[in-house]
C-alpha atoms as a PDB file:
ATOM      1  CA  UNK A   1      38.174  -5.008  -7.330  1.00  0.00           C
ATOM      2  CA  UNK A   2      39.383  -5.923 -10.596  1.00  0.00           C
ATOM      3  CA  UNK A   3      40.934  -9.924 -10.594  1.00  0.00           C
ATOM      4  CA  UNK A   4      39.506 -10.495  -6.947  1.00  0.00           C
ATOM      5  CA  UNK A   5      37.669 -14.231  -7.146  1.00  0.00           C
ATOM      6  CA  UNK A   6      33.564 -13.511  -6.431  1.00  0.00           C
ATOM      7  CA  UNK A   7      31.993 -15.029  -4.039  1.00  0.00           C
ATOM      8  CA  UNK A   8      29.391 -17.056  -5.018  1.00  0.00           C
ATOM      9  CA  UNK A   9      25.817 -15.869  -3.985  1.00  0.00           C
ATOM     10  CA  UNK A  10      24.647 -18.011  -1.131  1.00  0.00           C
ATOM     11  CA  UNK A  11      20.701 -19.705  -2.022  1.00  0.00           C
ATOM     12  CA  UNK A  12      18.216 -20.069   0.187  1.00  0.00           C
ATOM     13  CA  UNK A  13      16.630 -23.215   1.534  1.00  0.00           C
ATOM     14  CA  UNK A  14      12.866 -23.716   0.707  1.00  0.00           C
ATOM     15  CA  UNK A  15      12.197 -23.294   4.602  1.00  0.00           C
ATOM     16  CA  UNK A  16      14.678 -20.028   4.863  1.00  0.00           C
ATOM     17  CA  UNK A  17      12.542 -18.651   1.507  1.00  0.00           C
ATOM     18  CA  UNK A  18       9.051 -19.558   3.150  1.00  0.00           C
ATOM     19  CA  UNK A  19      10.489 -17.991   6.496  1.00  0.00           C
ATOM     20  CA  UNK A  20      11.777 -14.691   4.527  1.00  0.00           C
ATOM     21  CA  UNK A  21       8.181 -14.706   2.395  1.00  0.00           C
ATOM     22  CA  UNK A  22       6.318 -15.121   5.939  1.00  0.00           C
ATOM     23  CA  UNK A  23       8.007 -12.522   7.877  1.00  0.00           C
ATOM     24  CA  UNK A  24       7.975  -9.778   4.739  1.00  0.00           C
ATOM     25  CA  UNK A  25       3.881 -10.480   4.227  1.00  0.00           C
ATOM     26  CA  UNK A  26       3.734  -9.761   7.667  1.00  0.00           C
ATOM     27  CA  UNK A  27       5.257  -6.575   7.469  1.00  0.00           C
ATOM     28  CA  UNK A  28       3.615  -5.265   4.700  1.00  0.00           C
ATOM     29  CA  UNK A  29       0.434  -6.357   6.580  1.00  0.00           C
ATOM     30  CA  UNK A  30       1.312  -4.402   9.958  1.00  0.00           C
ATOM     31  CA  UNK A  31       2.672  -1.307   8.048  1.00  0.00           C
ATOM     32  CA  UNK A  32      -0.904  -1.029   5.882  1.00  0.00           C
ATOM     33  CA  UNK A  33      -2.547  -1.338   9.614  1.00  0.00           C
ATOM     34  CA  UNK A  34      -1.146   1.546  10.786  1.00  0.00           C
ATOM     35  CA  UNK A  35      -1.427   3.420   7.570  1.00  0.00           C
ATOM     36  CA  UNK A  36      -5.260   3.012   8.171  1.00  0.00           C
ATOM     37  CA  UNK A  37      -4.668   4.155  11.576  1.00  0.00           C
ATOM     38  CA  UNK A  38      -2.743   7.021  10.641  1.00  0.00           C
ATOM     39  CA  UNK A  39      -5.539   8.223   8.255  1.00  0.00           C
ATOM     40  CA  UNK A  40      -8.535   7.607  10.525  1.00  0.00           C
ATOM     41  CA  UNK A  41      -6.928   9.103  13.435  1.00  0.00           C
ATOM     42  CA  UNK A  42      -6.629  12.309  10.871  1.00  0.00           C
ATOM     43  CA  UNK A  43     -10.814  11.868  10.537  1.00  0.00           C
ATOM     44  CA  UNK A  44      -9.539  11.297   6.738  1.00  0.00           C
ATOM     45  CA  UNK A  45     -11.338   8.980   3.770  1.00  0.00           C
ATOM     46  CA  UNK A  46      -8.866   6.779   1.700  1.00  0.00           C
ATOM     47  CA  UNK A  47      -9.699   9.801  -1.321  1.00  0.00           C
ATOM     48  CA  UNK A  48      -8.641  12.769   1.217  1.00  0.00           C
ATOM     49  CA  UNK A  49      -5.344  11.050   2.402  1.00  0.00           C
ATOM     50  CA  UNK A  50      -3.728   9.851  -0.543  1.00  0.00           C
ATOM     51  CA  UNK A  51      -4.534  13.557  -2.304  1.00  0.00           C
ATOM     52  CA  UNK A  52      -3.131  15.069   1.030  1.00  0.00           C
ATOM     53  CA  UNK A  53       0.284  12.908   0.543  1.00  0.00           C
ATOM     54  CA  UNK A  54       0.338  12.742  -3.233  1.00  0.00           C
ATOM     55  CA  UNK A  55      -0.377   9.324  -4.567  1.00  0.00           C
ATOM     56  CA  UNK A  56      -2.523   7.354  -6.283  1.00  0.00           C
ATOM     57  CA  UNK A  57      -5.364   6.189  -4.650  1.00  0.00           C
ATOM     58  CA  UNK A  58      -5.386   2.628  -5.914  1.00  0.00           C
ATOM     59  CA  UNK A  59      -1.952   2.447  -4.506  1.00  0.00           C
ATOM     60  CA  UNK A  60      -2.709   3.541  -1.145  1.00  0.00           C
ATOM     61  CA  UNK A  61      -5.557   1.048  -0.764  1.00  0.00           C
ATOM     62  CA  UNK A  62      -2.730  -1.669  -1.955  1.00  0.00           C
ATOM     63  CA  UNK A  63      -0.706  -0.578   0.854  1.00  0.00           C
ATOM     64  CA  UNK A  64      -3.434  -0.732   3.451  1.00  0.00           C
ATOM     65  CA  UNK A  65      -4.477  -3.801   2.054  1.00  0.00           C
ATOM     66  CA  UNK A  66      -0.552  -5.322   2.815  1.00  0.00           C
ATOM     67  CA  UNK A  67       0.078  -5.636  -0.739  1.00  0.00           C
ATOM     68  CA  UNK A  68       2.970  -3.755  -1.018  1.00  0.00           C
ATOM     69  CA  UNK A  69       5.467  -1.872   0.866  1.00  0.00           C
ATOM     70  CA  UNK A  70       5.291   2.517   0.882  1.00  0.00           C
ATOM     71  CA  UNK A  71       8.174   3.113  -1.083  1.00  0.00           C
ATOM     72  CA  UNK A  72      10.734   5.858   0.658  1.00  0.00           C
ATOM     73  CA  UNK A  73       9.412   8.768  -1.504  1.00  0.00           C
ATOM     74  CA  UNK A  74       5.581   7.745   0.170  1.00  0.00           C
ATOM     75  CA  UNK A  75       6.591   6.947   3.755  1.00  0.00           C
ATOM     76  CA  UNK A  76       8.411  10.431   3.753  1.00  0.00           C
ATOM     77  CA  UNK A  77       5.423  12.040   2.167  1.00  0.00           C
ATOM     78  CA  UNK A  78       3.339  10.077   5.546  1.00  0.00           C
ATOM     79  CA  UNK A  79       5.970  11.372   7.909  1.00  0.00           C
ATOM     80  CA  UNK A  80       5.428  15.199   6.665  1.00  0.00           C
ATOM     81  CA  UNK A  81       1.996  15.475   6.471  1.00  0.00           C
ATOM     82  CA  UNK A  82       0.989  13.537   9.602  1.00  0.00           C
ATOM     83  CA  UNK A  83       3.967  13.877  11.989  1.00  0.00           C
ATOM     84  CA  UNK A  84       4.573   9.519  12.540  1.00  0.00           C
ATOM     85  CA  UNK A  85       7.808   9.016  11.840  1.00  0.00           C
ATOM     86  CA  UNK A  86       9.393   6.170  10.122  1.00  0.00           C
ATOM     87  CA  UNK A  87       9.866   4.547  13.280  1.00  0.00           C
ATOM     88  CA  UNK A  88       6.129   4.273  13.870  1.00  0.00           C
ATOM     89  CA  UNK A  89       5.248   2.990  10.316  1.00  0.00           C
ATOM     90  CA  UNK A  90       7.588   0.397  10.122  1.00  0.00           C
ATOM     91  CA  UNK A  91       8.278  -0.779  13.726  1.00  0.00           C
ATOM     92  CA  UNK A  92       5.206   0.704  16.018  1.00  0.00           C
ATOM     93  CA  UNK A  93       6.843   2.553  17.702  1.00  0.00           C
ATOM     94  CA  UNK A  94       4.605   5.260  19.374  1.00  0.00           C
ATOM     95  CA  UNK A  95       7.041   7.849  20.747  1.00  0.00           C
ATOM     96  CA  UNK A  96       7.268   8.193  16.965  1.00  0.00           C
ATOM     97  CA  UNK A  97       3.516   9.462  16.858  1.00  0.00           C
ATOM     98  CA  UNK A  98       2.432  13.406  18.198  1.00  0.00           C
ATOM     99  CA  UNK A  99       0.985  12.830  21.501  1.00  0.00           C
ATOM    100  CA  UNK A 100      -2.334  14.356  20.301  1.00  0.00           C
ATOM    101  CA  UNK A 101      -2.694  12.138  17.491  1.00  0.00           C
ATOM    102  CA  UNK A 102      -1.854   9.175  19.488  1.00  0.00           C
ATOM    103  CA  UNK A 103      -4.699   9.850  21.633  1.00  0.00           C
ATOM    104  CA  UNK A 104      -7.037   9.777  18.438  1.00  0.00           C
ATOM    105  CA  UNK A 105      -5.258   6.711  17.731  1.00  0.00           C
ATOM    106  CA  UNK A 106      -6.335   5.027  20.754  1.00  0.00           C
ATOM    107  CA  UNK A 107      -9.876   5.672  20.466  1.00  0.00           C
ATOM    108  CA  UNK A 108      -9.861   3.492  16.936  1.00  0.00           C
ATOM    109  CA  UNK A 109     -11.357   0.460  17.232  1.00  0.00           C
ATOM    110  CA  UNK A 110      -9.069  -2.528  16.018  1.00  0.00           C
ATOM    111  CA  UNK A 111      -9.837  -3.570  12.454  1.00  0.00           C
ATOM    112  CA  UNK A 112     -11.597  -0.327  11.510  1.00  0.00           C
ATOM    113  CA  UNK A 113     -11.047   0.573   8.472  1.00  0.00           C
ATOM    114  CA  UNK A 114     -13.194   3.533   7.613  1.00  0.00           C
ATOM    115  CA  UNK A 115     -13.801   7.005   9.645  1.00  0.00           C
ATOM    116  CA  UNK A 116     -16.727   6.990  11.455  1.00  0.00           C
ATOM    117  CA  UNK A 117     -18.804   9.798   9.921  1.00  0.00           C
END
């Protein structure tokens, strides 16, 4: 609105920042978890996945690694080719996971990070 006063952007407190920092790492950690999960519940290397959803391999070990963040185009890409929805990736859910797959899932031991051959 043209002549309307702006509001000046609120700042964060160090403790707020750290907070923000801490809870973001944490989600790019838990989404890069069940990226791995997705992947080895398909019986899928790190090589076969990201040529199966179209990206770079380097990036999707960044993103299992909880570097960064899928972007929207990626998650999709996940959603399509697998059948976890969003809801899964980003929050766990598993009614957002095909009940088949979800079984596979199961079976995974925690912290594996490779398909067993």
């Amino acid at each position: 609105m043209p002549g309307a006063p702006r509001k000046k952007p609120q700042t964060l407190t160090k403790e707020q920042r750290a907070r923000l920092e801490a809870a973001e790492a944490k989600l790019r950690e838990e989404v890069g978890e069940r990226i791995v999960l997705i992947r080895m519940a398909l019986g899928l290397t790190q090589a076969e996945w990201a040529r199966r959803i179209d990206i770079p391999k380097p990036v999707l070990s960044q993103q299992e690694n909880g570097l960064y963040l899928p972007s929207i185009q990626y998650a999709l890409r996940m959603d399509e080719v697998s059948g976890c929805t969003l809801d899964f990736l980003y929050k766990g859910k598993m009614n957002g996971v095909p009940t088949d797959l979800a079984a596979r899932m199961n079976r995974i031991p925690k912290g594996m990070k490779k398909p067993p051959r």
